[in-house]
PDB file of N, CA and C in Angstrom:
ATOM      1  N   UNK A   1      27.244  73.153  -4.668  1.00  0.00           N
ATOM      2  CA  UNK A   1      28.544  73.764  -4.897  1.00  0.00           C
ATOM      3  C   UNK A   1      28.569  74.443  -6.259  1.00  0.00           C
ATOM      4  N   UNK A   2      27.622  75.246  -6.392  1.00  0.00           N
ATOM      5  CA  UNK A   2      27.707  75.999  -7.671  1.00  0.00           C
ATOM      6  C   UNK A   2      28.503  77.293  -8.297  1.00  0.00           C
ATOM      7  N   UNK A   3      30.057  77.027  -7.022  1.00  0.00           N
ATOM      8  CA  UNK A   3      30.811  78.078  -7.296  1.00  0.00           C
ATOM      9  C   UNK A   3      31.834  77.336  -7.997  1.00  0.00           C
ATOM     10  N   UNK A   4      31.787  75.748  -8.344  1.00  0.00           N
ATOM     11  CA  UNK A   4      32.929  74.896  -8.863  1.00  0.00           C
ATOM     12  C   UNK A   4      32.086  74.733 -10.557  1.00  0.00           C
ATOM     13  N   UNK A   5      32.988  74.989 -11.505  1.00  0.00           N
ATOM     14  CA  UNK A   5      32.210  74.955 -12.722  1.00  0.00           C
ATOM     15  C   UNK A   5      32.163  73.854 -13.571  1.00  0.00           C
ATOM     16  N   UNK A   6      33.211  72.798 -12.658  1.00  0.00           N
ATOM     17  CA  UNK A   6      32.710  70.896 -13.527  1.00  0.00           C
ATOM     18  C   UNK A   6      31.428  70.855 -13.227  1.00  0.00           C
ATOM     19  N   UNK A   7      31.403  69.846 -13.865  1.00  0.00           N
ATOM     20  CA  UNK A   7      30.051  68.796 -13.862  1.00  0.00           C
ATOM     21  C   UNK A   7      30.123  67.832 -13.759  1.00  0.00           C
ATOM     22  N   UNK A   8      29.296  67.115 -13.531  1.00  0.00           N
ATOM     23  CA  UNK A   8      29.419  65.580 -12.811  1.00  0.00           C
ATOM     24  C   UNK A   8      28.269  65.353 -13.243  1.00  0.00           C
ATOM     25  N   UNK A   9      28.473  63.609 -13.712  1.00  0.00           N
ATOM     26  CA  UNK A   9      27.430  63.304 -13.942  1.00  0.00           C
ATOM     27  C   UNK A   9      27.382  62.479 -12.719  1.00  0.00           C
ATOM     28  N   UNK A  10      25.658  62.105 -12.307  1.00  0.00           N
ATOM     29  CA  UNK A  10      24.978  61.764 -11.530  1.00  0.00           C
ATOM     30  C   UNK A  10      24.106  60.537 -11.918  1.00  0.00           C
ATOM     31  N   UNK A  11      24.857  59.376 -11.275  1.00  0.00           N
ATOM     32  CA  UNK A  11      23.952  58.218 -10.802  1.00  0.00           C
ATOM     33  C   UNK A  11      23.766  57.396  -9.669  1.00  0.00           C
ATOM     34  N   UNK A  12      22.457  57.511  -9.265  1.00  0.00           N
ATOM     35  CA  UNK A  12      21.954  56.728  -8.052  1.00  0.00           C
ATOM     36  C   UNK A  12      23.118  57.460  -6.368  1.00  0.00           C
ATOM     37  N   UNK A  13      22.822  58.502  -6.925  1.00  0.00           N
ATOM     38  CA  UNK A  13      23.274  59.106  -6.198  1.00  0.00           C
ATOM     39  C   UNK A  13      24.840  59.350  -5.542  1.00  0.00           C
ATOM     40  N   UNK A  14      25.385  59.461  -6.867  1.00  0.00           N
ATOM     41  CA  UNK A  14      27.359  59.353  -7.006  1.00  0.00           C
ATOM     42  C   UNK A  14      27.115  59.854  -7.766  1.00  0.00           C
ATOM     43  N   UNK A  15      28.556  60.658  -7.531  1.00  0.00           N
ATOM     44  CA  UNK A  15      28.504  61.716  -8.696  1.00  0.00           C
ATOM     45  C   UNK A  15      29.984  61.593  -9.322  1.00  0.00           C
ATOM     46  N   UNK A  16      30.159  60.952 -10.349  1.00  0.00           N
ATOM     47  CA  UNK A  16      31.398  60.683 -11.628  1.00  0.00           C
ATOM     48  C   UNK A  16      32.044  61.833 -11.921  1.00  0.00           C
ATOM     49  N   UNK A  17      33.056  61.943 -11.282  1.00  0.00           N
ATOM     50  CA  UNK A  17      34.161  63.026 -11.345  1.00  0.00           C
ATOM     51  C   UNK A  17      34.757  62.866 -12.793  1.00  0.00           C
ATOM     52  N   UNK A  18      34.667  64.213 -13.478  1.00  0.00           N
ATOM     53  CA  UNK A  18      35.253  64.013 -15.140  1.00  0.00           C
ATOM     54  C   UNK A  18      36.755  64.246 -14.788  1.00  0.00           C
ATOM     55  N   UNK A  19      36.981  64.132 -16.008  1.00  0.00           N
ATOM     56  CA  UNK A  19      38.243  64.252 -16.744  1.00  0.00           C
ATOM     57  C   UNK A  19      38.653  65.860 -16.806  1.00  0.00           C
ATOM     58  N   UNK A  20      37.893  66.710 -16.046  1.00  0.00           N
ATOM     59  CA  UNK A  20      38.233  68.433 -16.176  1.00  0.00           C
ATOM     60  C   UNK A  20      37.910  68.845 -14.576  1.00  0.00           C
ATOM     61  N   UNK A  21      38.185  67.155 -14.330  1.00  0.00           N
ATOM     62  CA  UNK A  21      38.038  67.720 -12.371  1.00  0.00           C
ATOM     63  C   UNK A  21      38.739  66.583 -11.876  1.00  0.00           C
ATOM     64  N   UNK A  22      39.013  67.312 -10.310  1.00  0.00           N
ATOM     65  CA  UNK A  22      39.725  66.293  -9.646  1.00  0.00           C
ATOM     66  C   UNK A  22      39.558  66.512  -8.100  1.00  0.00           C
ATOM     67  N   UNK A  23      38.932  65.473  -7.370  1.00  0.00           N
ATOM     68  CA  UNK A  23      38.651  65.404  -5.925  1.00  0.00           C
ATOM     69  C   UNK A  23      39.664  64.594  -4.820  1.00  0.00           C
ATOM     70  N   UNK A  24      39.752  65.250  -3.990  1.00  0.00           N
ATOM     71  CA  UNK A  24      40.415  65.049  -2.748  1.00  0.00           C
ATOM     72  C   UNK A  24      39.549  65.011  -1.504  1.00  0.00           C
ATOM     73  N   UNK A  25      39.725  64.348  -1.077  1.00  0.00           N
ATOM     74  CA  UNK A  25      38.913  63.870   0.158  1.00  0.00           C
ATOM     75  C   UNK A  25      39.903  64.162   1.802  1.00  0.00           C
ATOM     76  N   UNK A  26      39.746  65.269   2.443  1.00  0.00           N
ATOM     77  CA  UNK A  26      40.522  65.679   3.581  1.00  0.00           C
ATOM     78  C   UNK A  26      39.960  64.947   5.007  1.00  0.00           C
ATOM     79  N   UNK A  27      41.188  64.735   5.511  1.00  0.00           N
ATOM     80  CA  UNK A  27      40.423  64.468   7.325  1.00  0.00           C
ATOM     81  C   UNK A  27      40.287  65.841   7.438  1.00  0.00           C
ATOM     82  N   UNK A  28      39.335  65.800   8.406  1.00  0.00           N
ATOM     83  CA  UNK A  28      38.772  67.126   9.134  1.00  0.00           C
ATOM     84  C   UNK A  28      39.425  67.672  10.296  1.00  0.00           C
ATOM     85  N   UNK A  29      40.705  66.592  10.449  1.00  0.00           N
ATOM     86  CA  UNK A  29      41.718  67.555  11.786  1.00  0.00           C
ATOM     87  C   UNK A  29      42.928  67.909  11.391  1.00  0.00           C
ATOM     88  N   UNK A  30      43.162  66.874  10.822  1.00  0.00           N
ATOM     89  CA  UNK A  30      44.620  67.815   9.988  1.00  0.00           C
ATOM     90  C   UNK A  30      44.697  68.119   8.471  1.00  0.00           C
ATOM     91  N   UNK A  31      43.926  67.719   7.607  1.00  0.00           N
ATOM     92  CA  UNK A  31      43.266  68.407   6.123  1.00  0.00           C
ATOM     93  C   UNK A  31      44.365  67.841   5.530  1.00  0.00           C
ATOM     94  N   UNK A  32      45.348  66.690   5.846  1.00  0.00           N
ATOM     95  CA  UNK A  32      45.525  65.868   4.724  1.00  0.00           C
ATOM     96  C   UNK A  32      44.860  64.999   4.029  1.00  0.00           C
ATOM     97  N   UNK A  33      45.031  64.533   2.617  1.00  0.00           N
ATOM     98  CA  UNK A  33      44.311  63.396   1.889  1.00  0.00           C
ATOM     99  C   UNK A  33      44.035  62.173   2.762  1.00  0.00           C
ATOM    100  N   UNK A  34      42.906  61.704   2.644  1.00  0.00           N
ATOM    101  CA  UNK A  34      42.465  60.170   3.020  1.00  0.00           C
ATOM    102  C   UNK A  34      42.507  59.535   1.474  1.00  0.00           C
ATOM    103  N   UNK A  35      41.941  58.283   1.581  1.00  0.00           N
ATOM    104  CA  UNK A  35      42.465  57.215   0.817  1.00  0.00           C
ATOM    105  C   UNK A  35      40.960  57.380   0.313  1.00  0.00           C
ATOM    106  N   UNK A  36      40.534  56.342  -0.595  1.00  0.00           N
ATOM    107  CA  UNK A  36      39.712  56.143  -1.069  1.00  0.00           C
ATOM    108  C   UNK A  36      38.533  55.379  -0.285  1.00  0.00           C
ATOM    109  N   UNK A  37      36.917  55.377   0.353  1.00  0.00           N
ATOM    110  CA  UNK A  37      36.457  55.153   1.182  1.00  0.00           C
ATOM    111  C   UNK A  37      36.706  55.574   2.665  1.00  0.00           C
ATOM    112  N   UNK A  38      37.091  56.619   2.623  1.00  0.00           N
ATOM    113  CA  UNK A  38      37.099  57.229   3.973  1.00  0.00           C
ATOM    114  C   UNK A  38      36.505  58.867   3.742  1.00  0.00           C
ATOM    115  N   UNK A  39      35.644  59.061   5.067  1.00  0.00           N
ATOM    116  CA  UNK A  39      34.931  60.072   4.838  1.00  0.00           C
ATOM    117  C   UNK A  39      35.691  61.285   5.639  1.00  0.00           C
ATOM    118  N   UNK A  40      35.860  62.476   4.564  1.00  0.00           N
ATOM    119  CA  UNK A  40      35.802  63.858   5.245  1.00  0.00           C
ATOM    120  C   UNK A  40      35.321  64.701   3.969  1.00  0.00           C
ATOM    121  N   UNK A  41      36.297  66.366   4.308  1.00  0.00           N
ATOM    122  CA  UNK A  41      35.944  67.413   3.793  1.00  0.00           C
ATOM    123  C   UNK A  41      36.165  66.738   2.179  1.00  0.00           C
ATOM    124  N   UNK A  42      35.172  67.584   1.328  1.00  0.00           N
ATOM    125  CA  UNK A  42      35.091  67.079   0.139  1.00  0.00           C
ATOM    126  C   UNK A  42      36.227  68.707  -0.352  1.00  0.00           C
ATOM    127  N   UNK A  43      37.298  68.540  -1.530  1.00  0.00           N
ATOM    128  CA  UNK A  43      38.061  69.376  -2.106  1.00  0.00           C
ATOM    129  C   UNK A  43      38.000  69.180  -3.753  1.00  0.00           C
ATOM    130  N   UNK A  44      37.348  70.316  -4.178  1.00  0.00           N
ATOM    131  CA  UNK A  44      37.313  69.732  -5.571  1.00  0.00           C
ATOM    132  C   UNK A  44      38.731  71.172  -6.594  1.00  0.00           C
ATOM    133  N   UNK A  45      38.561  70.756  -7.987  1.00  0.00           N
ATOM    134  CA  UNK A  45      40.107  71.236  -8.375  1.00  0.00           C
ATOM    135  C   UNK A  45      39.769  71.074  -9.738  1.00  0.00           C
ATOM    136  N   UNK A  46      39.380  72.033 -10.363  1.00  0.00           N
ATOM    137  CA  UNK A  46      39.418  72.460 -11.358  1.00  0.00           C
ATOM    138  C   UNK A  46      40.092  73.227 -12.591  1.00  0.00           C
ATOM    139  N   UNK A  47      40.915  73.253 -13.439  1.00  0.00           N
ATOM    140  CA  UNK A  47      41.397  74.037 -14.608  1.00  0.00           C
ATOM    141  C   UNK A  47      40.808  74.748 -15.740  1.00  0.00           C
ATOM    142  N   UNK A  48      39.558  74.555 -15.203  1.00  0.00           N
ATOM    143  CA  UNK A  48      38.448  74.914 -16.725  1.00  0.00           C
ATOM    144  C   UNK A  48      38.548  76.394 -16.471  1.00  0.00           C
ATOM    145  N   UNK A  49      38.128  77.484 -15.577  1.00  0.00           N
ATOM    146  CA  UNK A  49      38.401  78.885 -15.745  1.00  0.00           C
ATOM    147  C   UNK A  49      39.777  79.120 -14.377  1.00  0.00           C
ATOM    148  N   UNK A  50      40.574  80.483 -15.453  1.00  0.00           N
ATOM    149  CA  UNK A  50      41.510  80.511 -14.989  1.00  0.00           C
ATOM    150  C   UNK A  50      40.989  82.438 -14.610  1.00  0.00           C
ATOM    151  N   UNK A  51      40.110  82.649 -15.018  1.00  0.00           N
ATOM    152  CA  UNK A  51      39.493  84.697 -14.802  1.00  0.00           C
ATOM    153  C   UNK A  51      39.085  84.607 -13.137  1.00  0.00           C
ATOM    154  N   UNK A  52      38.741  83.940 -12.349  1.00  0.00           N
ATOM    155  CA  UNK A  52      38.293  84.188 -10.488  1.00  0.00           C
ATOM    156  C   UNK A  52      38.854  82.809 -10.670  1.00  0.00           C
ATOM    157  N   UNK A  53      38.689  82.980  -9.116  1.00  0.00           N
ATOM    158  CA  UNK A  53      39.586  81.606  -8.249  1.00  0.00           C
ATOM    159  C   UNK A  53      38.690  80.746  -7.604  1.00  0.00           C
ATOM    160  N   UNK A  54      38.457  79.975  -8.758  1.00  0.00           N
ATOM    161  CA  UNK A  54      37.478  78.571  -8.830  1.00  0.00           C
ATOM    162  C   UNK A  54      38.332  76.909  -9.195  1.00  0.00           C
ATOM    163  N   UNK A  55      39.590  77.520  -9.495  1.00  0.00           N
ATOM    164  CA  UNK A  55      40.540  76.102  -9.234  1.00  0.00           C
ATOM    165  C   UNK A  55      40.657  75.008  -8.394  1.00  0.00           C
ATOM    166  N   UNK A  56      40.411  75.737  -7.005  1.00  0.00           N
ATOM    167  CA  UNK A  56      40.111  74.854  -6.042  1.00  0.00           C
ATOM    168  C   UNK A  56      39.540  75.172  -4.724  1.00  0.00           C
ATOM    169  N   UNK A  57      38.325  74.519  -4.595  1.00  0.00           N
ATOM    170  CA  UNK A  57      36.653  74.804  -3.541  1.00  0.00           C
ATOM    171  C   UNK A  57      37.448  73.814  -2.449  1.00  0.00           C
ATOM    172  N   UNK A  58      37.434  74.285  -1.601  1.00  0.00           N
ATOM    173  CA  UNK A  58      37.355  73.640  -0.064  1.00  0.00           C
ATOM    174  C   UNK A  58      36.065  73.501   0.631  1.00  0.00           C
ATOM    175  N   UNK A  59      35.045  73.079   0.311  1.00  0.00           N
ATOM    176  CA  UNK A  59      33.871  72.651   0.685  1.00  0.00           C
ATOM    177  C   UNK A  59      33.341  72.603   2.083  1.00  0.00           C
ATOM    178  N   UNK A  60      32.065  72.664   2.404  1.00  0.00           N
ATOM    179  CA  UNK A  60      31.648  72.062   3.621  1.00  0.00           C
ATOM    180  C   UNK A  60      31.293  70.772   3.661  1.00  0.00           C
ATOM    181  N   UNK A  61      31.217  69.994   2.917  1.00  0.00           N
ATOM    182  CA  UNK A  61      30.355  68.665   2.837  1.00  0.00           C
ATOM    183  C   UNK A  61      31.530  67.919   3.026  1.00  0.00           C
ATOM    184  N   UNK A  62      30.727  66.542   3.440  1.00  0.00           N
ATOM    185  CA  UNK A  62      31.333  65.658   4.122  1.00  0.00           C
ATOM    186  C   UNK A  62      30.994  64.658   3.421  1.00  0.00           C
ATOM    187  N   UNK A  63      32.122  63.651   2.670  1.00  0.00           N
ATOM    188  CA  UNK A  63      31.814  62.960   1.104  1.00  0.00           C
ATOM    189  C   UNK A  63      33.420  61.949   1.507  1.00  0.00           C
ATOM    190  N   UNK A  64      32.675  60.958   0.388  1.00  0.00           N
ATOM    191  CA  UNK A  64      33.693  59.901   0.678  1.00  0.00           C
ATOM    192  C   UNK A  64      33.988  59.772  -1.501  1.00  0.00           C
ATOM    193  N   UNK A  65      34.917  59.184  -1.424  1.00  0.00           N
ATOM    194  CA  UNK A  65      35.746  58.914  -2.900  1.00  0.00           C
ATOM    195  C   UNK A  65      35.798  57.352  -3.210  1.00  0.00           C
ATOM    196  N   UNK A  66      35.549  56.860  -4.505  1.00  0.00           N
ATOM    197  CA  UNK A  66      35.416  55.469  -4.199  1.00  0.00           C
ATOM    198  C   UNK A  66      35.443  55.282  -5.969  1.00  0.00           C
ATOM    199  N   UNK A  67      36.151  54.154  -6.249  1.00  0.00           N
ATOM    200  CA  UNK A  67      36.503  53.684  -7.723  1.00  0.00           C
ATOM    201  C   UNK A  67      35.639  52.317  -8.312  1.00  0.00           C
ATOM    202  N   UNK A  68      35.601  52.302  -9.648  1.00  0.00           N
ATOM    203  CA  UNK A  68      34.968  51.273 -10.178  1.00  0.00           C
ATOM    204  C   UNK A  68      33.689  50.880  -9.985  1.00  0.00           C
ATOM    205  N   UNK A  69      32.791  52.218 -10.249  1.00  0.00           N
ATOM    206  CA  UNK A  69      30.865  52.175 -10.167  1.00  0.00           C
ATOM    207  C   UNK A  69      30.585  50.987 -10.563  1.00  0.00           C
ATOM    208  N   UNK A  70      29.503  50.745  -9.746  1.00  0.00           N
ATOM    209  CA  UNK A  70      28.799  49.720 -10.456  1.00  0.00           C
ATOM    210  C   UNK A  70      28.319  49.745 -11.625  1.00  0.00           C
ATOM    211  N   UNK A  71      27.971  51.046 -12.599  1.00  0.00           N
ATOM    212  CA  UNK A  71      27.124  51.017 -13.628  1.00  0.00           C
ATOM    213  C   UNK A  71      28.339  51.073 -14.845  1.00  0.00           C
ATOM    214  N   UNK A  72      29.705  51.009 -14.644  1.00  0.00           N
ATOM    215  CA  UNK A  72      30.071  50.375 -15.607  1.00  0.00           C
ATOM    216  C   UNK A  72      31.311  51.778 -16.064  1.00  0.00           C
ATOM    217  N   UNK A  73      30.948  52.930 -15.406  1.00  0.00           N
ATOM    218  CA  UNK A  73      31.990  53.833 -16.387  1.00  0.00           C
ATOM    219  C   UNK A  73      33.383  53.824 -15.256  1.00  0.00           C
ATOM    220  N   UNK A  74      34.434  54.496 -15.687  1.00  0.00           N
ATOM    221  CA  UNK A  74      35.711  54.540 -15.216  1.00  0.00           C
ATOM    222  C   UNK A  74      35.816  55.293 -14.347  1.00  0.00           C
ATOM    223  N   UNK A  75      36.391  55.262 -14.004  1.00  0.00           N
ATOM    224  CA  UNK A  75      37.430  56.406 -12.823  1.00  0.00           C
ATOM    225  C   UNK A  75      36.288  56.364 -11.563  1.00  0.00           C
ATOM    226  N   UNK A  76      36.670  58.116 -10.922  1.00  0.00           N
ATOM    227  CA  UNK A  76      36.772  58.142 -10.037  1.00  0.00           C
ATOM    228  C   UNK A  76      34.670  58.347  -9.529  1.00  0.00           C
ATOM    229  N   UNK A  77      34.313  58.390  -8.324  1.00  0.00           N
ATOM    230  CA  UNK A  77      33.049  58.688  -7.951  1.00  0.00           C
ATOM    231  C   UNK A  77      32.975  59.498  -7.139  1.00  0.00           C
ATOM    232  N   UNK A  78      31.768  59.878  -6.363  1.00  0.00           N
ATOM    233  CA  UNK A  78      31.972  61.040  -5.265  1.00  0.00           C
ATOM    234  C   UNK A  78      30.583  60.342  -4.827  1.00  0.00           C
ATOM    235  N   UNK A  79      30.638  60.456  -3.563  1.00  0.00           N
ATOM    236  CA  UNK A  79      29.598  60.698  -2.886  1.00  0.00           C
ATOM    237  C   UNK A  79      29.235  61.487  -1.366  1.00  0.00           C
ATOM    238  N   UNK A  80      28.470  62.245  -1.708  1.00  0.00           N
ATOM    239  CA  UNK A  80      28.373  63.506  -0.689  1.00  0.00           C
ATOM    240  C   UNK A  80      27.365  62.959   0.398  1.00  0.00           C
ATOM    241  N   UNK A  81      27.612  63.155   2.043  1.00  0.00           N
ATOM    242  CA  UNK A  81      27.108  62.373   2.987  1.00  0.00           C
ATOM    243  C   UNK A  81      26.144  63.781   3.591  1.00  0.00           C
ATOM    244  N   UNK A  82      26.077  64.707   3.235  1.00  0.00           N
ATOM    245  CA  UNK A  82      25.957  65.539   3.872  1.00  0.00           C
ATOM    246  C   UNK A  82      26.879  67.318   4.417  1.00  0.00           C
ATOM    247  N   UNK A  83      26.526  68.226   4.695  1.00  0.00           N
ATOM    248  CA  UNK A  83      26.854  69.177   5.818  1.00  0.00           C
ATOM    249  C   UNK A  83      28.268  68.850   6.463  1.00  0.00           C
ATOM    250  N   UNK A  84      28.749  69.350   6.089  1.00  0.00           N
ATOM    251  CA  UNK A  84      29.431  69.354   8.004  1.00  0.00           C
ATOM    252  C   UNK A  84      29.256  70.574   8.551  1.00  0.00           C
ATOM    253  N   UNK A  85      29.889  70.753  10.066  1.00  0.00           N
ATOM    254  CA  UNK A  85      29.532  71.316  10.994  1.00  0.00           C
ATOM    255  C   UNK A  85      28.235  71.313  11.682  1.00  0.00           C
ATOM    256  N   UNK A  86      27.582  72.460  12.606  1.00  0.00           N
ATOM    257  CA  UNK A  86      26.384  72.523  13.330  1.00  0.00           C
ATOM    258  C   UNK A  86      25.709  73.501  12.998  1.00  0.00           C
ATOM    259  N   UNK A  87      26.298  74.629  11.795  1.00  0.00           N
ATOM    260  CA  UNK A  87      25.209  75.612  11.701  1.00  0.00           C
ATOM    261  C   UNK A  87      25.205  75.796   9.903  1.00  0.00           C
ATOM    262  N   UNK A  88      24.310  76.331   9.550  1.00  0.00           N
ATOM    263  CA  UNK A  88      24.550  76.666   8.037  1.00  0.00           C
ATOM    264  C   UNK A  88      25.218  77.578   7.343  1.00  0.00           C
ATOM    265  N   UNK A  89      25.935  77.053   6.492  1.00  0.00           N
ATOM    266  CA  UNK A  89      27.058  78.167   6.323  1.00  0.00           C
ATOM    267  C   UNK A  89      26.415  79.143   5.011  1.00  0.00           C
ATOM    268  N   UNK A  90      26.807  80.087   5.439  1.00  0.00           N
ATOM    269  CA  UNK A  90      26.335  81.372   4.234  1.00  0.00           C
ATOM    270  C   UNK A  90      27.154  81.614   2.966  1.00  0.00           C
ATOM    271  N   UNK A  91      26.802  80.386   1.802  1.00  0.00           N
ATOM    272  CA  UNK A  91      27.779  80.648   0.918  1.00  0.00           C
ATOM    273  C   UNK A  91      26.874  81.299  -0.210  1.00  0.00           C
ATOM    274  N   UNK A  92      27.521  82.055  -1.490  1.00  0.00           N
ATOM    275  CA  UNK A  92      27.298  82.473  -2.357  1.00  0.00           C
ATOM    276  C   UNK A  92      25.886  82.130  -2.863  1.00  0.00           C
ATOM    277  N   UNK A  93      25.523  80.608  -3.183  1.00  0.00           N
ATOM    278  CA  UNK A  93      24.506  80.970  -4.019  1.00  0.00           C
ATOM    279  C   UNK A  93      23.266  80.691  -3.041  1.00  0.00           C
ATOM    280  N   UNK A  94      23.670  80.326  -1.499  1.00  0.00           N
ATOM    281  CA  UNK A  94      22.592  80.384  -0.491  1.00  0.00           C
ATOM    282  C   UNK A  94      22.293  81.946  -0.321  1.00  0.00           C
ATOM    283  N   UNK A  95      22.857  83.009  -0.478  1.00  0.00           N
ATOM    284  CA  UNK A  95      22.431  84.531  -0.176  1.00  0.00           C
ATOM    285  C   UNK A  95      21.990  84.628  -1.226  1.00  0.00           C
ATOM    286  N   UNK A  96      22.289  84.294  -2.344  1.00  0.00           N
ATOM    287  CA  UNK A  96      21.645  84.467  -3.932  1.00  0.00           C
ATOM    288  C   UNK A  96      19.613  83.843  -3.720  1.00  0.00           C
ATOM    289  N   UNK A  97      19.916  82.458  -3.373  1.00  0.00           N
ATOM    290  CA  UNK A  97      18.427  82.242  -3.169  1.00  0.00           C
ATOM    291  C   UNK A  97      17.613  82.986  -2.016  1.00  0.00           C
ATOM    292  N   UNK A  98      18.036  83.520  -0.632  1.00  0.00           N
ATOM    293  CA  UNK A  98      17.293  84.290  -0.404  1.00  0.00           C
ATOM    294  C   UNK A  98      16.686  85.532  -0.988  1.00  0.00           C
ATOM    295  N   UNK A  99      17.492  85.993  -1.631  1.00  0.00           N
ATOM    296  CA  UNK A  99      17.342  87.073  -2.455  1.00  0.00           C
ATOM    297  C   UNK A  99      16.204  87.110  -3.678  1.00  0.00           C
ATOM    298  N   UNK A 100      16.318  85.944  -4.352  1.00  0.00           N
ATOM    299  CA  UNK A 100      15.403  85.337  -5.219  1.00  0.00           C
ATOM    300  C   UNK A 100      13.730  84.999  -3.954  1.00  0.00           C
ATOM    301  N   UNK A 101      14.212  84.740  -3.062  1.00  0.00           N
ATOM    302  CA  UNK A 101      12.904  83.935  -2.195  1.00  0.00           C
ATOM    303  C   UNK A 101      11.611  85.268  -2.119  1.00  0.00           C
ATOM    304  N   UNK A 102      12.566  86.234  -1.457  1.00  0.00           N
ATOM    305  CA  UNK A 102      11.925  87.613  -1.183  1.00  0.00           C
ATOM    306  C   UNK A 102      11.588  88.339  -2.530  1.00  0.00           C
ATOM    307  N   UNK A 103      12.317  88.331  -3.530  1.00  0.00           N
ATOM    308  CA  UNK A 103      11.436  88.768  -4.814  1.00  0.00           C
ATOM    309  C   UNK A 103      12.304  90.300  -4.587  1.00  0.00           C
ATOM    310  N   UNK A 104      13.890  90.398  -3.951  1.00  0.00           N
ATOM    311  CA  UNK A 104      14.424  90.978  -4.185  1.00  0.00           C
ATOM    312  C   UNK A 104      15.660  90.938  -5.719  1.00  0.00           C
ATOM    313  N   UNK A 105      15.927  91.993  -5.808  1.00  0.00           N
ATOM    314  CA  UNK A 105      17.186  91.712  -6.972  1.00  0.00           C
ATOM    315  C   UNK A 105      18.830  91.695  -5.912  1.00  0.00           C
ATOM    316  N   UNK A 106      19.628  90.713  -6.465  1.00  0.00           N
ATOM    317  CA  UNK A 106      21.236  91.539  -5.890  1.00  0.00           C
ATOM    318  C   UNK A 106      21.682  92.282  -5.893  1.00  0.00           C
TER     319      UNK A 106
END
């Protein structure tokens, strides 16, 4: 998701939602919030640039939300399960790496 410009730090495979982000976790039939440990669309929500409309990514991945890591820091976690849907979706920096693959420019 390299069109969302937080960062997260990453352990053991969770990723620690900062303090300059904020995740929502959607069911996938009616795209309201689930609770914490329940899996759908991952929604992330950002304030850091306000110049393009990167405030808030509606994702393809399919990620669950979950509090109090084991390794000791606060708040919130993320963990991404995967894809959703059945085919691959053509986002931004996937046409960017073909482009790079072929040894074309954009």
């Amino acid at each position: 998701m390299v069109e969302h410009p937080a960062l997260y730090v990453a352990w053991k495979n969770k990723l620690h939602v900062s303090a300059l982000a904020h995740v929502v976790i959607r069911d996938l039939r009616t795209m309201e919030p689930l609770t914490y440990g329940e899996t759908g669309l991952v929604q992330l929500f950002t304030p850091i640039l306000q110049s393009y409309p990167s405030a808030s990514l509606l994702s393809s991945d399919l990620g669950y939300l979950e509090q109090h890591c084991t390794c000791g820091r606060s708040g919130d976690y993320l963990t991404i399960l995967g894809r959703g849907g059945s085919k691959k979706a053509m986002t931004c920096a996937l046409n960017a790496e073909q482009y790079i693959q072929k040894g074309r420019s954009c």
